[in-house]
N, C-alpha and C. Protein backbone atom coordinates (compact mmCIF):
# COMPACT_ATOMS: atom_id res chain seq x y z
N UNK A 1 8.95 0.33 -21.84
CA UNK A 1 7.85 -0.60 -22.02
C UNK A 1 7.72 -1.47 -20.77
N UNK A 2 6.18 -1.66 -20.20
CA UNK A 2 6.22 -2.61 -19.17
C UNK A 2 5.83 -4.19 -19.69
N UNK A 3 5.87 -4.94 -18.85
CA UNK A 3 5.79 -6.39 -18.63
C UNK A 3 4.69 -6.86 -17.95
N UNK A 4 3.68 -7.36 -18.59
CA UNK A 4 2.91 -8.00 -17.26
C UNK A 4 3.23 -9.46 -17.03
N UNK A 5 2.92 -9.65 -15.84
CA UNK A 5 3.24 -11.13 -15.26
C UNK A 5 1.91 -11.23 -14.62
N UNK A 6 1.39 -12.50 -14.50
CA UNK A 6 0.04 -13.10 -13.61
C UNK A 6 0.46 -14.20 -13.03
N UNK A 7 0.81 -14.57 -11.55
CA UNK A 7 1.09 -15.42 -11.25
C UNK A 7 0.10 -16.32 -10.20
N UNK A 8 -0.54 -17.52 -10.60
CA UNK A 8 -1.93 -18.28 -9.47
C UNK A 8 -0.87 -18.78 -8.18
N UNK A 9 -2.16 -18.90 -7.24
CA UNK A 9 -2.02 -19.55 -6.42
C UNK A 9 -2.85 -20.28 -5.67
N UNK A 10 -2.28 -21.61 -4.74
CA UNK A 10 -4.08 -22.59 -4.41
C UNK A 10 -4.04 -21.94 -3.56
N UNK A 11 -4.04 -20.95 -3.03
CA UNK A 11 -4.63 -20.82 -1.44
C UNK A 11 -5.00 -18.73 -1.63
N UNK A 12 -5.40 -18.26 -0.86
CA UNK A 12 -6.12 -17.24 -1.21
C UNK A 12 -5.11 -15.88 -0.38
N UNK A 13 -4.19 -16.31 0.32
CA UNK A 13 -3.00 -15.32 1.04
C UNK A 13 -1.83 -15.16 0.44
N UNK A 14 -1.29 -16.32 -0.30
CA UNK A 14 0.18 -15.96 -0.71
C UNK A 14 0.10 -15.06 -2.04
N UNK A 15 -0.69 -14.60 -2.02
CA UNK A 15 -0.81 -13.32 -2.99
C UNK A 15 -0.38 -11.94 -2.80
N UNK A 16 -0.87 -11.88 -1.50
CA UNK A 16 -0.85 -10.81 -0.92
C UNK A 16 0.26 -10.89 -0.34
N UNK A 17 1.25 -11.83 0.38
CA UNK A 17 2.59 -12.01 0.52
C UNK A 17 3.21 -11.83 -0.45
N UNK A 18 3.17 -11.84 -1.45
CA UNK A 18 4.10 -11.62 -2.73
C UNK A 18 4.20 -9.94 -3.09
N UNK A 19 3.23 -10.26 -2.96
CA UNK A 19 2.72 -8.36 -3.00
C UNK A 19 3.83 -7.51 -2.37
N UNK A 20 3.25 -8.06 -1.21
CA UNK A 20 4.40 -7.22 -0.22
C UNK A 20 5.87 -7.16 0.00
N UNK A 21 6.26 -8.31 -0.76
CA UNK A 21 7.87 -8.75 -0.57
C UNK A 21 8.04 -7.74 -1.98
N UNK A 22 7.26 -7.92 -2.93
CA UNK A 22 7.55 -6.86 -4.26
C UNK A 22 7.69 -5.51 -4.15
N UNK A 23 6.80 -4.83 -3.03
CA UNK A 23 7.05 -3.62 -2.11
C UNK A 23 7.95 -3.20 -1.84
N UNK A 24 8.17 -4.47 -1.09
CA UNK A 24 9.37 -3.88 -0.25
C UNK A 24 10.78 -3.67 -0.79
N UNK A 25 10.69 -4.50 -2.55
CA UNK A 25 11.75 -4.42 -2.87
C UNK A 25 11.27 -3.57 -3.83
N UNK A 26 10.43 -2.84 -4.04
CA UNK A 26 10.44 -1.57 -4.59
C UNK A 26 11.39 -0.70 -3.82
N UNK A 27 10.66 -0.24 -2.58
CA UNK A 27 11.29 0.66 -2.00
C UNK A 27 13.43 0.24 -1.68
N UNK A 28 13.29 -0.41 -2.27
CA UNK A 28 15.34 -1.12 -2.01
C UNK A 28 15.46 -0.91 -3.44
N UNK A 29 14.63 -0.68 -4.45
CA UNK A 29 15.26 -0.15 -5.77
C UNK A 29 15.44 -1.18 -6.93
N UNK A 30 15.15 -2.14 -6.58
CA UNK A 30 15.13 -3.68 -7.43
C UNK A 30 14.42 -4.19 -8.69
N UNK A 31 13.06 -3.57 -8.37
CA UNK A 31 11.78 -3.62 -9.46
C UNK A 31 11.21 -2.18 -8.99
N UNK A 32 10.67 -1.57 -10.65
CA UNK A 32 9.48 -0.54 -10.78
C UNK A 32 8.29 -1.10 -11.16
N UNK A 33 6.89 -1.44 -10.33
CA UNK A 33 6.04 -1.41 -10.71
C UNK A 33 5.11 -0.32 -11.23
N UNK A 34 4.19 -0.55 -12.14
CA UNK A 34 3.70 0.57 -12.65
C UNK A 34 2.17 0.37 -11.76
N UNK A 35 1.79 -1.13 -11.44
CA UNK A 35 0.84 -1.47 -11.15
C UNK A 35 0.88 -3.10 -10.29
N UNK A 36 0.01 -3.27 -9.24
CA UNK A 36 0.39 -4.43 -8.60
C UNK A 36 -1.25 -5.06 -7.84
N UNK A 37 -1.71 -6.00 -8.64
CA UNK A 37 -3.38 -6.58 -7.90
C UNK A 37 -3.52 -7.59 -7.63
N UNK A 38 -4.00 -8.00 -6.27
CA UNK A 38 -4.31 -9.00 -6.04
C UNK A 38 -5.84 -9.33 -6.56
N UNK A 39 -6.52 -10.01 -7.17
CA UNK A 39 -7.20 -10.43 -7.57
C UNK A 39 -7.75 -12.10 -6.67
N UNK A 40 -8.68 -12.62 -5.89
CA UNK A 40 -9.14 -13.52 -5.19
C UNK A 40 -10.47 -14.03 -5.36
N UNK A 41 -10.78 -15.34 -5.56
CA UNK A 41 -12.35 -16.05 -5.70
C UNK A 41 -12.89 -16.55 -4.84
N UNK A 42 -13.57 -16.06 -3.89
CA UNK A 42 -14.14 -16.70 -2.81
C UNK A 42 -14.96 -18.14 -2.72
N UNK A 43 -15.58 -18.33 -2.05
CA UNK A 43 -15.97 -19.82 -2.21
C UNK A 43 -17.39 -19.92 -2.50
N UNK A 44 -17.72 -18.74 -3.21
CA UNK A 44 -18.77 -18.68 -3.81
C UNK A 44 -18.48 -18.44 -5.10
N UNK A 45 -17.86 -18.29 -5.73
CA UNK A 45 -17.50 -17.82 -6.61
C UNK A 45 -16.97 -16.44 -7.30
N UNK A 46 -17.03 -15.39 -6.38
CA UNK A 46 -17.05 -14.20 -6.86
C UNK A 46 -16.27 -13.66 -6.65
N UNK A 47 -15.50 -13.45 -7.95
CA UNK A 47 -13.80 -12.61 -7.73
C UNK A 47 -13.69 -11.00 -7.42
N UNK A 48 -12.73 -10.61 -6.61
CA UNK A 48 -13.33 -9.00 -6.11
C UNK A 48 -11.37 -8.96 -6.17
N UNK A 49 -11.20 -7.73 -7.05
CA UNK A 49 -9.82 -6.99 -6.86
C UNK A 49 -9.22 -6.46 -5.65
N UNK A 50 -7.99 -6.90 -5.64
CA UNK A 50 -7.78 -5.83 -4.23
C UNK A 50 -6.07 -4.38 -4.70
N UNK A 51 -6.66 -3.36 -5.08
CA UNK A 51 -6.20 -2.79 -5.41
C UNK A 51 -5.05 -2.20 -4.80
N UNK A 52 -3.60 -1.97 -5.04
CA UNK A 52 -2.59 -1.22 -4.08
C UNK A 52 -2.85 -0.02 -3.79
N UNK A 53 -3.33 0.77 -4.62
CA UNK A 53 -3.48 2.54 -4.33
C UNK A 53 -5.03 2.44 -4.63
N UNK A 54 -6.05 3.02 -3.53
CA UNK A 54 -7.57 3.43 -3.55
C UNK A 54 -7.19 4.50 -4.13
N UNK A 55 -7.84 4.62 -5.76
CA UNK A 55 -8.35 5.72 -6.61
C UNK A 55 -9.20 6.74 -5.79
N UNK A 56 -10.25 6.29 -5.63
CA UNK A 56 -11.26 6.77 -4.84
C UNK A 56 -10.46 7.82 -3.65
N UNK A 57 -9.83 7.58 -2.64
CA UNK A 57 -9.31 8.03 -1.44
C UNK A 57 -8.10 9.03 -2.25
N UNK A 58 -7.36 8.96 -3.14
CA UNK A 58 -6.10 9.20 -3.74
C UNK A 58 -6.90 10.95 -4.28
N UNK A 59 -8.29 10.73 -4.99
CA UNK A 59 -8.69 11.34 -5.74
C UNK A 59 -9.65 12.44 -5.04
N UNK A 60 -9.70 11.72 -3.82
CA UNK A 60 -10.44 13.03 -2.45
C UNK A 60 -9.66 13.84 -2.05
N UNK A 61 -8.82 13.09 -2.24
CA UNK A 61 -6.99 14.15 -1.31
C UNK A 61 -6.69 15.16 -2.13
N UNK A 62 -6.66 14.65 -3.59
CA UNK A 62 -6.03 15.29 -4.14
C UNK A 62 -6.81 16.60 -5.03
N UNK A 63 -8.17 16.01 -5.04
CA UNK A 63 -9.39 17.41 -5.27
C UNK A 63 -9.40 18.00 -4.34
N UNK A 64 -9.98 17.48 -3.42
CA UNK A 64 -9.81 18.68 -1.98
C UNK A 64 -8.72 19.73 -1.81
N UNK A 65 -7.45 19.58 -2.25
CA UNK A 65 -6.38 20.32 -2.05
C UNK A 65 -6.56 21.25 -3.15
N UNK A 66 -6.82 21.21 -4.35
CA UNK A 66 -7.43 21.85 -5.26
C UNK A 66 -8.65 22.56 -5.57
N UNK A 67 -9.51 21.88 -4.78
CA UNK A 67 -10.44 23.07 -4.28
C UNK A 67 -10.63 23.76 -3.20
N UNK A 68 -9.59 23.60 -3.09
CA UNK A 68 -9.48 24.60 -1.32
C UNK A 68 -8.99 25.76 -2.00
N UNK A 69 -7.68 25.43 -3.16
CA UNK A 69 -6.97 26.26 -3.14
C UNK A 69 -7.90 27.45 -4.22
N UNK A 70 -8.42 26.56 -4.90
CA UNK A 70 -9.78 27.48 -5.94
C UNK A 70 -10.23 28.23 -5.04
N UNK A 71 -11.23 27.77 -4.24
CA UNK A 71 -11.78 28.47 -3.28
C UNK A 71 -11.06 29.47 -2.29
N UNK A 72 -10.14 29.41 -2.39
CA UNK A 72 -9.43 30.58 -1.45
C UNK A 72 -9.54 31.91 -2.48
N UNK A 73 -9.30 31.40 -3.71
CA UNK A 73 -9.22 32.68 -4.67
C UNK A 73 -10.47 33.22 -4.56
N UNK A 74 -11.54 32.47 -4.56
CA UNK A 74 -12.63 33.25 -4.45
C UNK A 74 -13.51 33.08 -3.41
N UNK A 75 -12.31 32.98 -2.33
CA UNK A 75 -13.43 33.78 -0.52
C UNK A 75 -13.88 33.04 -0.10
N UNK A 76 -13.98 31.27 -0.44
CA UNK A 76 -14.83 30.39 0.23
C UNK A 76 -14.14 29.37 0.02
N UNK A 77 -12.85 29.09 1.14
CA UNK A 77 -11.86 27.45 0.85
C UNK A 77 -12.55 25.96 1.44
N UNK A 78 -14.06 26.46 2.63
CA UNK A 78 -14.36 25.47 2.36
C UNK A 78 -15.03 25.11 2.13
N UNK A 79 -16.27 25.85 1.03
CA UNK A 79 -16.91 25.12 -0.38
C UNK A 79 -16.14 24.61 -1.47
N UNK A 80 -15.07 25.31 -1.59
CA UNK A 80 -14.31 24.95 -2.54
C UNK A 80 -13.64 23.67 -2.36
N UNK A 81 -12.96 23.38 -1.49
CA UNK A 81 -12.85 22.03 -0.84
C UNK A 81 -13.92 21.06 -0.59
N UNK A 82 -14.46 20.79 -0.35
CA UNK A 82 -15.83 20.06 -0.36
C UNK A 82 -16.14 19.58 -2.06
N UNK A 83 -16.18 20.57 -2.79
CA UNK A 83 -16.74 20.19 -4.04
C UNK A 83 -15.64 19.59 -4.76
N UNK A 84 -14.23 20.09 -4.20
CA UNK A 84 -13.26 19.78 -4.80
C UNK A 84 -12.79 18.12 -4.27
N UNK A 85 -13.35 17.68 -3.21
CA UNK A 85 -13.14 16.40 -2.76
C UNK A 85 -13.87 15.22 -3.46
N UNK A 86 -15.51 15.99 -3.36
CA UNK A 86 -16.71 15.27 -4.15
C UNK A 86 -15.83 14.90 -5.59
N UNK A 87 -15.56 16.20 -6.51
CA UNK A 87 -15.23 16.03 -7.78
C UNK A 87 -14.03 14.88 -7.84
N UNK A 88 -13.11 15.35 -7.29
CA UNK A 88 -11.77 14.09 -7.05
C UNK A 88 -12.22 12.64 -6.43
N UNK A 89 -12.74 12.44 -6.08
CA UNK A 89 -13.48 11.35 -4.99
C UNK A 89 -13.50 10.41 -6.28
N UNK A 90 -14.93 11.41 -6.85
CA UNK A 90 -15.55 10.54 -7.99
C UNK A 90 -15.01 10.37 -9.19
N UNK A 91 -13.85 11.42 -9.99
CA UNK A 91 -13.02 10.45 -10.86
C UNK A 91 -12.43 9.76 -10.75
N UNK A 92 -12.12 9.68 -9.17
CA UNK A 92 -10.65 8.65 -9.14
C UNK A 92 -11.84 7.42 -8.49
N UNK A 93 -12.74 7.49 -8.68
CA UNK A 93 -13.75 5.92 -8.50
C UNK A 93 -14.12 5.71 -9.72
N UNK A 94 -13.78 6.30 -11.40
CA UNK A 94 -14.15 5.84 -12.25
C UNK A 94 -12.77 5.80 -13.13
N UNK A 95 -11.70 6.34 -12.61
CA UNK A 95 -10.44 6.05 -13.41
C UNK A 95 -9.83 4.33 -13.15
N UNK A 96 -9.50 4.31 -14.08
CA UNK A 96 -8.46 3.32 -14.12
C UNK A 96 -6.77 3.03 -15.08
N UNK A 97 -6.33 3.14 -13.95
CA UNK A 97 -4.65 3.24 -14.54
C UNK A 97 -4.49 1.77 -13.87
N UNK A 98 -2.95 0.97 -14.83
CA UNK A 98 -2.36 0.12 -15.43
C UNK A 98 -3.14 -0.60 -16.06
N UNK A 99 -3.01 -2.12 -14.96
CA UNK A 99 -4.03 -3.25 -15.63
C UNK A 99 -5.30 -2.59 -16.12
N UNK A 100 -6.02 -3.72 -16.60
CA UNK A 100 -7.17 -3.72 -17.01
C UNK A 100 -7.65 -4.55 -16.23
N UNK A 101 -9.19 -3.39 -15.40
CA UNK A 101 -10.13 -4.20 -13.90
C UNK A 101 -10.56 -5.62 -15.29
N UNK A 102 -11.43 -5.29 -16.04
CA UNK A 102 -12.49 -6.45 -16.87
C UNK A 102 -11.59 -7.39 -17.03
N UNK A 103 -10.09 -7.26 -17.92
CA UNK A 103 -9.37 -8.34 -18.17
C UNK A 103 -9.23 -8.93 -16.96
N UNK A 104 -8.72 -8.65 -15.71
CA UNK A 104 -8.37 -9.17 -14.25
C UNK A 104 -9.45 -10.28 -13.68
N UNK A 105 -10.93 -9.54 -14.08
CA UNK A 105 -11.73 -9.97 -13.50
C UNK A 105 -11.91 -11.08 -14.42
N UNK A 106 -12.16 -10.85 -15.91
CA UNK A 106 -12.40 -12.44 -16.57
C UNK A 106 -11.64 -13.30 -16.55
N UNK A 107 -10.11 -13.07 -15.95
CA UNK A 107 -8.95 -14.25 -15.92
C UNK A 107 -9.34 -14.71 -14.54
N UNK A 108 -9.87 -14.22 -13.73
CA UNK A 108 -9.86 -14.39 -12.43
C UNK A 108 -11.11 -15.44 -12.47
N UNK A 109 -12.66 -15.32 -13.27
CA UNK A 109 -13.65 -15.98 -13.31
C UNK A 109 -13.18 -17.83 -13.70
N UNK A 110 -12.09 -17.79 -14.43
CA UNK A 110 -11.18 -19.27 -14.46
C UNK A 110 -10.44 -19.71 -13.50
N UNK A 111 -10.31 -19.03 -11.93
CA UNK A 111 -10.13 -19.68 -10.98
C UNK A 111 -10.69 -20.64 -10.39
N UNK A 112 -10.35 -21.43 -9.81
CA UNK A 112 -11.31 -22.32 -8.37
C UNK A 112 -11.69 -21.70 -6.87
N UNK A 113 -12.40 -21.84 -6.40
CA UNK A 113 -12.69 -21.31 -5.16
C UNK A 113 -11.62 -21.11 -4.57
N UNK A 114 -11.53 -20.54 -3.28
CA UNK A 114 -10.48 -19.89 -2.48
C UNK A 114 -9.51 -19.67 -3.06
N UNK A 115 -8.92 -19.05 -3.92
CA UNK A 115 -7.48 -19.47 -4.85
C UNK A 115 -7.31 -17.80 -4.79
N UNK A 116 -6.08 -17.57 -5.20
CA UNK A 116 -5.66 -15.84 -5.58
C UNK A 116 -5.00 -16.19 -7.13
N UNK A 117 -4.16 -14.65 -7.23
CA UNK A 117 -3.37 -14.86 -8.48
C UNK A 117 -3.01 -13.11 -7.90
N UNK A 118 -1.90 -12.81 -8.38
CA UNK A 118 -1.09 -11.73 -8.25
C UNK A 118 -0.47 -10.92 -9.61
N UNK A 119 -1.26 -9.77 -9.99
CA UNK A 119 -0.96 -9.31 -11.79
C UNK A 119 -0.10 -8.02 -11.36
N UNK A 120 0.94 -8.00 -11.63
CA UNK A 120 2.03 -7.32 -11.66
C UNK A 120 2.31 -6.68 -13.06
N UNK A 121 2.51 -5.02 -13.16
CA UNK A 121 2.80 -4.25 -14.19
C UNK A 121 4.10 -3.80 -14.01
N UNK A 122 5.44 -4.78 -14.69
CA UNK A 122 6.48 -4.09 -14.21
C UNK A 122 7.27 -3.43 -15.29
N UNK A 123 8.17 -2.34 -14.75
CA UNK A 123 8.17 -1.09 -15.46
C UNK A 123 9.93 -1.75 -15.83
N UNK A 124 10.41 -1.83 -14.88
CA UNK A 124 12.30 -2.04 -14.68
C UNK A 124 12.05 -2.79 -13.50
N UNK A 125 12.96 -3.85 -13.91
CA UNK A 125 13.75 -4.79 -12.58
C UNK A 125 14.99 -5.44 -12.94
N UNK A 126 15.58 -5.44 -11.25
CA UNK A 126 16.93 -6.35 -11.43
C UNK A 126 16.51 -7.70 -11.41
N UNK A 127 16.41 -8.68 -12.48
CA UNK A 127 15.96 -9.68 -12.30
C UNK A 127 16.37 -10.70 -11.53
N UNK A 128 17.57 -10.70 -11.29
CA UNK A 128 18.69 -11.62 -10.82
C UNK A 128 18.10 -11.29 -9.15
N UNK A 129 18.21 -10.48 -8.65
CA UNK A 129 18.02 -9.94 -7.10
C UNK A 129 16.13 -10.36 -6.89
N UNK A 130 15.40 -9.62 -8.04
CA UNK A 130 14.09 -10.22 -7.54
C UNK A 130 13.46 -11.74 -7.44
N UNK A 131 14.48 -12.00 -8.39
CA UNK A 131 13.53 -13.88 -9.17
C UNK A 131 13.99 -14.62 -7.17
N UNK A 132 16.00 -13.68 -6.83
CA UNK A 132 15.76 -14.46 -5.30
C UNK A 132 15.25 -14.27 -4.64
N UNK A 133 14.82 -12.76 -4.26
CA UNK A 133 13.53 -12.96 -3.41
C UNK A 133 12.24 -13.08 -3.16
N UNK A 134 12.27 -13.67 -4.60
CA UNK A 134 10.33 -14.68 -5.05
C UNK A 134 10.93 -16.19 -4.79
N UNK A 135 11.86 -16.38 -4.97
CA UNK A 135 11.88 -18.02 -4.66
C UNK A 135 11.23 -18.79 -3.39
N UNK A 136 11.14 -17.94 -2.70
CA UNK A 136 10.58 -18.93 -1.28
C UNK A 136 8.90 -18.62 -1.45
N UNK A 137 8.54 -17.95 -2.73
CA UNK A 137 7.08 -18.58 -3.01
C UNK A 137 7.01 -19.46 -4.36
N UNK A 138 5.73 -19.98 -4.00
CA UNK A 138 5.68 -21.23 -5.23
C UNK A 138 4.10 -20.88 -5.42
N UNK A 139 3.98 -20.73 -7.01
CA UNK A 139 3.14 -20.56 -7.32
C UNK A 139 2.95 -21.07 -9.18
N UNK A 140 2.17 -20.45 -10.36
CA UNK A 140 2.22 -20.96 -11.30
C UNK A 140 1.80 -19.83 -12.04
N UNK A 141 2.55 -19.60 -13.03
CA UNK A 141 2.68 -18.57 -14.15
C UNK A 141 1.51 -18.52 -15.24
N UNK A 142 0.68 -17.75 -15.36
CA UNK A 142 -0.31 -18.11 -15.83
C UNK A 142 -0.15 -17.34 -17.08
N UNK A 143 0.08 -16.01 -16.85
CA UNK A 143 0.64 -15.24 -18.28
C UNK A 143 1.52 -14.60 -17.82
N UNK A 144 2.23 -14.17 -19.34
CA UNK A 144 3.08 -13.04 -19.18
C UNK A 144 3.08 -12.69 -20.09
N UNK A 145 3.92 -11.73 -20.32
CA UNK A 145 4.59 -10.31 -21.51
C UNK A 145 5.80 -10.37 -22.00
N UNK A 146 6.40 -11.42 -20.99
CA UNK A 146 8.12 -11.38 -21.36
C UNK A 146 8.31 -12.08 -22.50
N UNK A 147 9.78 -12.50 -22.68
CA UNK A 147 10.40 -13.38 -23.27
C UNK A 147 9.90 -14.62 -23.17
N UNK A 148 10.49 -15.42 -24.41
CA UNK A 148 9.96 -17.12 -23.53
C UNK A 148 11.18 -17.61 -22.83
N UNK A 149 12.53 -16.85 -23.19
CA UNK A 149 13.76 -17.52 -21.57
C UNK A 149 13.11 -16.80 -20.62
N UNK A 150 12.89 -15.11 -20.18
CA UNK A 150 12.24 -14.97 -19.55
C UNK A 150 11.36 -15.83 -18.29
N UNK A 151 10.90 -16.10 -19.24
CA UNK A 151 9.25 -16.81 -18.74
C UNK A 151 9.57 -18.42 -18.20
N UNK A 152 10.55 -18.68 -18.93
CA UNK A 152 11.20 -19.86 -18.28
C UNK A 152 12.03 -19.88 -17.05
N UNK A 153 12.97 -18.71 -17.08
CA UNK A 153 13.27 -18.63 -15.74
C UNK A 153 12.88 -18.24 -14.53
N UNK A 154 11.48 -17.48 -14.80
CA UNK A 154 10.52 -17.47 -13.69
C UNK A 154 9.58 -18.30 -13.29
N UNK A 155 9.54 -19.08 -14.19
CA UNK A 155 8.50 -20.50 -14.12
C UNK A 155 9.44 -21.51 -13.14
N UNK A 156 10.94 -21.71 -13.44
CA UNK A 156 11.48 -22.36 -12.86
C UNK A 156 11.70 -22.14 -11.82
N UNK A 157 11.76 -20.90 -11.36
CA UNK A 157 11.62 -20.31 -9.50
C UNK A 157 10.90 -20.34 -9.16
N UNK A 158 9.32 -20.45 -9.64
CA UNK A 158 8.18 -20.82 -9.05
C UNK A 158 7.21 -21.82 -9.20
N UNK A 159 7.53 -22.51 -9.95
CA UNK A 159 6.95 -24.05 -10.22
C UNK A 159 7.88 -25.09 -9.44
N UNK A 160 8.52 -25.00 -8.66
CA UNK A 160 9.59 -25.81 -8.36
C UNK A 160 8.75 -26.87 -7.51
N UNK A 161 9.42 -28.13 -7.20
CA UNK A 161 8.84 -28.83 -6.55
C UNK A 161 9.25 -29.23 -5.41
């Protein structure tokens, strides 16, 4: 079972820093995300997702390779590729895996201008190793999925003053 966490922030970058320190301790084995968005409100108001993996691009690659390989069976790899890119292109611009875009976007419409928030789908983590290397951001817990100690001990690494 995963966990979601949503964590705000006043300024519209340390989102995307968090992001990346969560990365990186993916790849060191620490936390499994299933899913990871930055979500941001410009100073007009209008919140726009910023997704880790482009569906869209993920879903060209991966039709194309599939219709190449169709198309080889039947004598033409690169019609078959082509249609097979189009076709992949365009489900993976109407799929959506983990979060939910609408939920993201209506939590996000309760921001203030320039502000972020960072929605994390996590699968497994060492909590002890990640909560230290989120401590040198400060931010504010807006929801979660966990526990309420949980939720307290991540509030307390990042609400700090």
């Amino acid at each position: 079972m995963s966990d979601l966490v949503v964590i705000g922030f006043d300024d519209d970058t340390t989102a995307f820093e968090m992001r990346a320190a969560l990365a990186k301790m993916q790849k060191e084995y620490l936390i499994k995300m299933e899913d990871v968005v930055v979500a941001t409100k410009d100073e007009k108001g209008k919140v726009k997702l910023h997704q880790a993996v482009n569906l869209t691009a993920t879903g060209a690659v991966g039709g194309g390779f599939w219709g190449m390989l169709i198309g080889m069976i039947f004598l033409n790899p690169l019609l078959g590729m082509a249609v097979g890119a189009g076709a992949g292109a365009l489900s993976g611009k109407f799929s959506d895996i983990g979060i939910d875009d609408k939920f993201m976007k209506e939590l996000g419409e309760t921001f203030k201008p320039n502000t972020s928030a960072l929605f994390v789908l996590v699968r497994k983590a060492t909590p002890d190793k990640v909560l230290e290397g989120l401590s040198q951001f400060k931010g504010k817990v807006l929801k979660t999925s966990l526990t309420a100690d949980e939720e307290d001990t991540l509030r307390a690494v990042l609400e700090k003053e």
